[in-house]
N, C-alpha and C. Protein backbone atom coordinates (compact mmCIF):
# COMPACT_ATOMS: atom_id res chain seq x y z
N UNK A 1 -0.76 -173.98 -139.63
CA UNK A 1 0.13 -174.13 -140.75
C UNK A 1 0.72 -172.77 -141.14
N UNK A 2 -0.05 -172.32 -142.40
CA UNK A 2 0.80 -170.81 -142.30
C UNK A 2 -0.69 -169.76 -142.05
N UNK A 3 -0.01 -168.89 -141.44
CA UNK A 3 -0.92 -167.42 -141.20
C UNK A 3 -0.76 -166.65 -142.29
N UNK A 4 -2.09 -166.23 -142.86
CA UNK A 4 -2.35 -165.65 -144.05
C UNK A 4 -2.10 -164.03 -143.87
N UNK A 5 -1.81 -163.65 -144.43
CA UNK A 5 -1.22 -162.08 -144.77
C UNK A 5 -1.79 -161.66 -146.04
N UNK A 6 -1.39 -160.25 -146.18
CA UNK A 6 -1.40 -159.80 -147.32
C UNK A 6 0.07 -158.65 -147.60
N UNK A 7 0.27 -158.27 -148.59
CA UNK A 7 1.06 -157.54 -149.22
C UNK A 7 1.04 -156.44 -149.79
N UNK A 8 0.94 -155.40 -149.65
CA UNK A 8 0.70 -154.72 -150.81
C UNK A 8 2.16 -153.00 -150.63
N UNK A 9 2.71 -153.34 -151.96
CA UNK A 9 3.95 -152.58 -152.33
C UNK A 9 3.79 -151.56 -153.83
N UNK A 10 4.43 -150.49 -153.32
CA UNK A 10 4.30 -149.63 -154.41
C UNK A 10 5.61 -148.55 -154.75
N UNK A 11 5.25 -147.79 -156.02
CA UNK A 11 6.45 -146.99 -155.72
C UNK A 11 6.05 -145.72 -154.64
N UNK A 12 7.03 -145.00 -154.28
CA UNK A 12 5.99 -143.70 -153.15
C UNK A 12 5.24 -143.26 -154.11
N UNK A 13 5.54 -142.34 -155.24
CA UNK A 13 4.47 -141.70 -156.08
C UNK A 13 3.60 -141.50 -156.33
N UNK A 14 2.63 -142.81 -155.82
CA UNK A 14 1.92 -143.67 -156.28
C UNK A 14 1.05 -143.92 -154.55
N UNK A 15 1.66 -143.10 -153.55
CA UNK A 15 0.96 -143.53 -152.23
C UNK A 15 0.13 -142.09 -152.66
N UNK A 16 -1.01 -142.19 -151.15
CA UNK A 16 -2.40 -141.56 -151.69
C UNK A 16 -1.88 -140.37 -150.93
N UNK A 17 -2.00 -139.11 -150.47
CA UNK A 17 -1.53 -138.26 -149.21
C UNK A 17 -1.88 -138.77 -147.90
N UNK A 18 -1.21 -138.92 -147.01
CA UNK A 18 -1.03 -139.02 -145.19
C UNK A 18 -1.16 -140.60 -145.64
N UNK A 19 -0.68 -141.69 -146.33
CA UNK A 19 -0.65 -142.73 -146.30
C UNK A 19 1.00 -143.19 -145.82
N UNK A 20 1.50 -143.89 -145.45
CA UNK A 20 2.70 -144.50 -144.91
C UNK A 20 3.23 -145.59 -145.02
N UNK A 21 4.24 -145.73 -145.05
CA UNK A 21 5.48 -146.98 -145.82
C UNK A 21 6.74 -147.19 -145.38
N UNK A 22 6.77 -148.37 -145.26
CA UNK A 22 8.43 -148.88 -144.89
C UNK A 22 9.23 -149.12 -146.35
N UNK A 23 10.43 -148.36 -146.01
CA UNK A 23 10.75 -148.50 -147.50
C UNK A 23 11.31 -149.84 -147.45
N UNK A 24 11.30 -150.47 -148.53
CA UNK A 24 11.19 -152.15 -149.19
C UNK A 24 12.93 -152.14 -149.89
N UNK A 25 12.81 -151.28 -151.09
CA UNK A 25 14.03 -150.71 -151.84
C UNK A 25 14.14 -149.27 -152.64
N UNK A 26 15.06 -149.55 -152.57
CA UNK A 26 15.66 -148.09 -153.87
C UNK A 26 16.12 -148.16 -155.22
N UNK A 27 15.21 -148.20 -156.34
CA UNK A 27 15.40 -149.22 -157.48
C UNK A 27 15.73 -147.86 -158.31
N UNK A 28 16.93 -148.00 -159.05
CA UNK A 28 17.40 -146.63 -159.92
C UNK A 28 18.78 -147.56 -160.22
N UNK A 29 18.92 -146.82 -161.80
CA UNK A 29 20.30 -146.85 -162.62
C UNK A 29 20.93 -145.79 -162.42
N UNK A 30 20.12 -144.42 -161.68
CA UNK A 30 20.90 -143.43 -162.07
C UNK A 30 21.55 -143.03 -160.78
N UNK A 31 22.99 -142.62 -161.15
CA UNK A 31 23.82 -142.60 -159.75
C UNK A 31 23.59 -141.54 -159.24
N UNK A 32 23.32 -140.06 -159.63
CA UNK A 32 22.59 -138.66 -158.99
C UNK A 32 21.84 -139.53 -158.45
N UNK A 33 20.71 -139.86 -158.49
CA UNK A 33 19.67 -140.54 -157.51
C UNK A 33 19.94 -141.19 -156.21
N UNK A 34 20.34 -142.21 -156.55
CA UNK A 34 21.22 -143.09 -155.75
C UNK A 34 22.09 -142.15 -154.23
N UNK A 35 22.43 -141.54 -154.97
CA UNK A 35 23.76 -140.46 -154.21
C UNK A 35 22.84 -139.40 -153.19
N UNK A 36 21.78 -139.11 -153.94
CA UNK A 36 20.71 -137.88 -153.41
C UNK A 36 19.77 -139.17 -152.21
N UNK A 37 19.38 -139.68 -152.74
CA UNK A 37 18.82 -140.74 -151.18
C UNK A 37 19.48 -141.37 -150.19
N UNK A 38 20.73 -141.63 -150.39
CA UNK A 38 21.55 -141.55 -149.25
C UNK A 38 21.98 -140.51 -148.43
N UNK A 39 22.30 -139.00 -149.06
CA UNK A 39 21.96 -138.24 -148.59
C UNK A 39 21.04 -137.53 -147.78
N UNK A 40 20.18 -137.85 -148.18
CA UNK A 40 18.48 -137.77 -147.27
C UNK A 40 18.75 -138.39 -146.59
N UNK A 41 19.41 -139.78 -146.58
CA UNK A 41 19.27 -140.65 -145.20
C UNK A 41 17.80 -141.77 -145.38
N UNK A 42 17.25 -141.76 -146.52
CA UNK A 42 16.19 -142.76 -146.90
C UNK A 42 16.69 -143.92 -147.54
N UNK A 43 16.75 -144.74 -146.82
CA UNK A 43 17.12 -146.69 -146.73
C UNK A 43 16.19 -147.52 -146.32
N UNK A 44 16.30 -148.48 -146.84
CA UNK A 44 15.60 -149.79 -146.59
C UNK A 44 15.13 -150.08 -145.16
N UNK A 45 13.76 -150.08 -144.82
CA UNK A 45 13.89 -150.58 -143.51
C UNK A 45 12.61 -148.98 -142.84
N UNK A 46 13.42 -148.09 -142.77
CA UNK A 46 12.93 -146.98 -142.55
C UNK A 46 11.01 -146.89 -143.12
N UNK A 47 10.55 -145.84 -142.21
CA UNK A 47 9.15 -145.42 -142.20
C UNK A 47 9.08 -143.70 -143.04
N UNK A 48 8.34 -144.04 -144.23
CA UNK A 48 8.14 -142.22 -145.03
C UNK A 48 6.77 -142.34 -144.74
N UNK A 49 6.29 -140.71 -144.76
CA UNK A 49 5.07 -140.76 -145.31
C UNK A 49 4.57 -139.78 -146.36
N UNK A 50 3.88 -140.04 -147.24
CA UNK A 50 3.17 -139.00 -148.46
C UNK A 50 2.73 -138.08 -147.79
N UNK A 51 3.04 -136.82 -146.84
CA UNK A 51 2.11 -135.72 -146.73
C UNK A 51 1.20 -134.71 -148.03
N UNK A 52 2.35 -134.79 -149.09
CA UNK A 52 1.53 -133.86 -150.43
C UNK A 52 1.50 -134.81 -151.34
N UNK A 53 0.89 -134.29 -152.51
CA UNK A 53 0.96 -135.25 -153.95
C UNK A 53 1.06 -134.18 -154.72
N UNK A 54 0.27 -133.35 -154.80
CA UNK A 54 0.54 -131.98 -156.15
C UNK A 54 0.42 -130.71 -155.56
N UNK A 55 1.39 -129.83 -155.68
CA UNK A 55 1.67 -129.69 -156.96
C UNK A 55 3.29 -130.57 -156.76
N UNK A 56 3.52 -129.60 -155.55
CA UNK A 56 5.02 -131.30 -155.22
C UNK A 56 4.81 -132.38 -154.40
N UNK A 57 5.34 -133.07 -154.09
CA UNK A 57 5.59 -134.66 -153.55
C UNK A 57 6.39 -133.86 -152.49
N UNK A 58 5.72 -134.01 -151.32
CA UNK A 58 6.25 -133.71 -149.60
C UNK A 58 6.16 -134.75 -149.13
N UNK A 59 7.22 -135.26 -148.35
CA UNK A 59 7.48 -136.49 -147.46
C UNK A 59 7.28 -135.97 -146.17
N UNK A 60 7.01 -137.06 -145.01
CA UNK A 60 7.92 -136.60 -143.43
C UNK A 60 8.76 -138.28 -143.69
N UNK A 61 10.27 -137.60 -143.47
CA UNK A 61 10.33 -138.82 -142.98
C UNK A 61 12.12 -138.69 -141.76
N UNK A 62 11.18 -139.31 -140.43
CA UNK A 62 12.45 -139.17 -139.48
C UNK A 62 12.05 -137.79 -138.77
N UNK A 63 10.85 -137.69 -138.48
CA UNK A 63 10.06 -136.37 -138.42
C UNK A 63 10.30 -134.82 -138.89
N UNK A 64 11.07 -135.18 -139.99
CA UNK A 64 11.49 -133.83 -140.92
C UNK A 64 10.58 -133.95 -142.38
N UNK A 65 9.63 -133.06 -142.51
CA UNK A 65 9.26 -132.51 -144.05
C UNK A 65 9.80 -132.31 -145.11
N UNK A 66 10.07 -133.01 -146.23
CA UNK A 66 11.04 -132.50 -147.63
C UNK A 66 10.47 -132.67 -148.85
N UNK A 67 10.68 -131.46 -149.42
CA UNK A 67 10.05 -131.91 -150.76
C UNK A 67 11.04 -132.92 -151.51
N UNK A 68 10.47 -133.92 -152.46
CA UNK A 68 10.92 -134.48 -153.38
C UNK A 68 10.60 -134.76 -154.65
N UNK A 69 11.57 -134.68 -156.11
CA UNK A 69 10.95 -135.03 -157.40
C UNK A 69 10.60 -136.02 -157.62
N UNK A 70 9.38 -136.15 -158.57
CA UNK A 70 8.63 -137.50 -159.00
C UNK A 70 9.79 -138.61 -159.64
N UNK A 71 10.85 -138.35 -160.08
CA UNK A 71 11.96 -139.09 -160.54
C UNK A 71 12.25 -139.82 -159.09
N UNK A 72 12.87 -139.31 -158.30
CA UNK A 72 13.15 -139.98 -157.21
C UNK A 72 12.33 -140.49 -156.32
N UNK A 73 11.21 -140.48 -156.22
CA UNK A 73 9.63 -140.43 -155.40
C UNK A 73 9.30 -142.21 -156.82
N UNK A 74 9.90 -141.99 -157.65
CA UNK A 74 9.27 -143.27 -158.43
C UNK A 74 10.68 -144.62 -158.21
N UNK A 75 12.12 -143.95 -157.71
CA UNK A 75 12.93 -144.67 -157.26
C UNK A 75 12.61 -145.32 -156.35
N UNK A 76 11.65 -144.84 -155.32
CA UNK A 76 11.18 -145.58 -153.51
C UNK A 76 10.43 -146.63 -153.62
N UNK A 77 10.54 -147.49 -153.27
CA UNK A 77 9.55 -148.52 -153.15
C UNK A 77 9.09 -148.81 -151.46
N UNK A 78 8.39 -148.47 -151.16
CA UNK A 78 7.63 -148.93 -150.13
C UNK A 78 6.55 -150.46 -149.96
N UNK A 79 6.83 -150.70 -148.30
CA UNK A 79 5.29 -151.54 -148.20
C UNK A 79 4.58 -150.77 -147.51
N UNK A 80 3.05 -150.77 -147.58
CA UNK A 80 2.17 -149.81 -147.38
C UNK A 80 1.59 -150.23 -145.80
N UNK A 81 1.61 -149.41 -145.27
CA UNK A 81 1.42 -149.75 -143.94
C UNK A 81 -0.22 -148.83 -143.04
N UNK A 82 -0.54 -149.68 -142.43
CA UNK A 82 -1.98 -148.88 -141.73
C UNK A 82 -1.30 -147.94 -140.30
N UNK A 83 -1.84 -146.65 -140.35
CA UNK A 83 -1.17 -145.90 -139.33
C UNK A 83 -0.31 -144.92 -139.85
């Protein structure tokens, strides 16, 4: 019938360090934001991962390192992925 799964989605911010995610969406009112993640090239679909958490928020994603602010790091929504 159906094959059981699970789910589990967050904002990046909120991933633990060296944890990894397909981003899900990009949830923001604010158009700087908006404008700055397209720029990066971070869209729906795509694989990030949390390399830092403090004192900044370091991504890899697309095998390039970048820092990012917790404002925009709370825009990402990821699904959380093993690996």
């Amino acid at each position: 019938m159906f094959t059981p799964f699970s789910f589990t989605g967050c904002s990046l911010e909120l991933l633990k360090p060296g944890e990894k995610g397909i981003i899900i969406s990009c949830k923001t009112q604010d158009e700087s934001i908006r404008k700055k993640l397209i720029s990066m090239g971070i869209t729906t679909g795509n694989s990030i991962i949390l390399e830092q958490q403090f004192p900044s928020l370091i991504v890899k994603f697309n095998n390039i390192s970048m820092t990012i602010d917790r404002q925009t790091a709370r825009a990402i929504y990821v699904r959380v992925v093993d690996g």
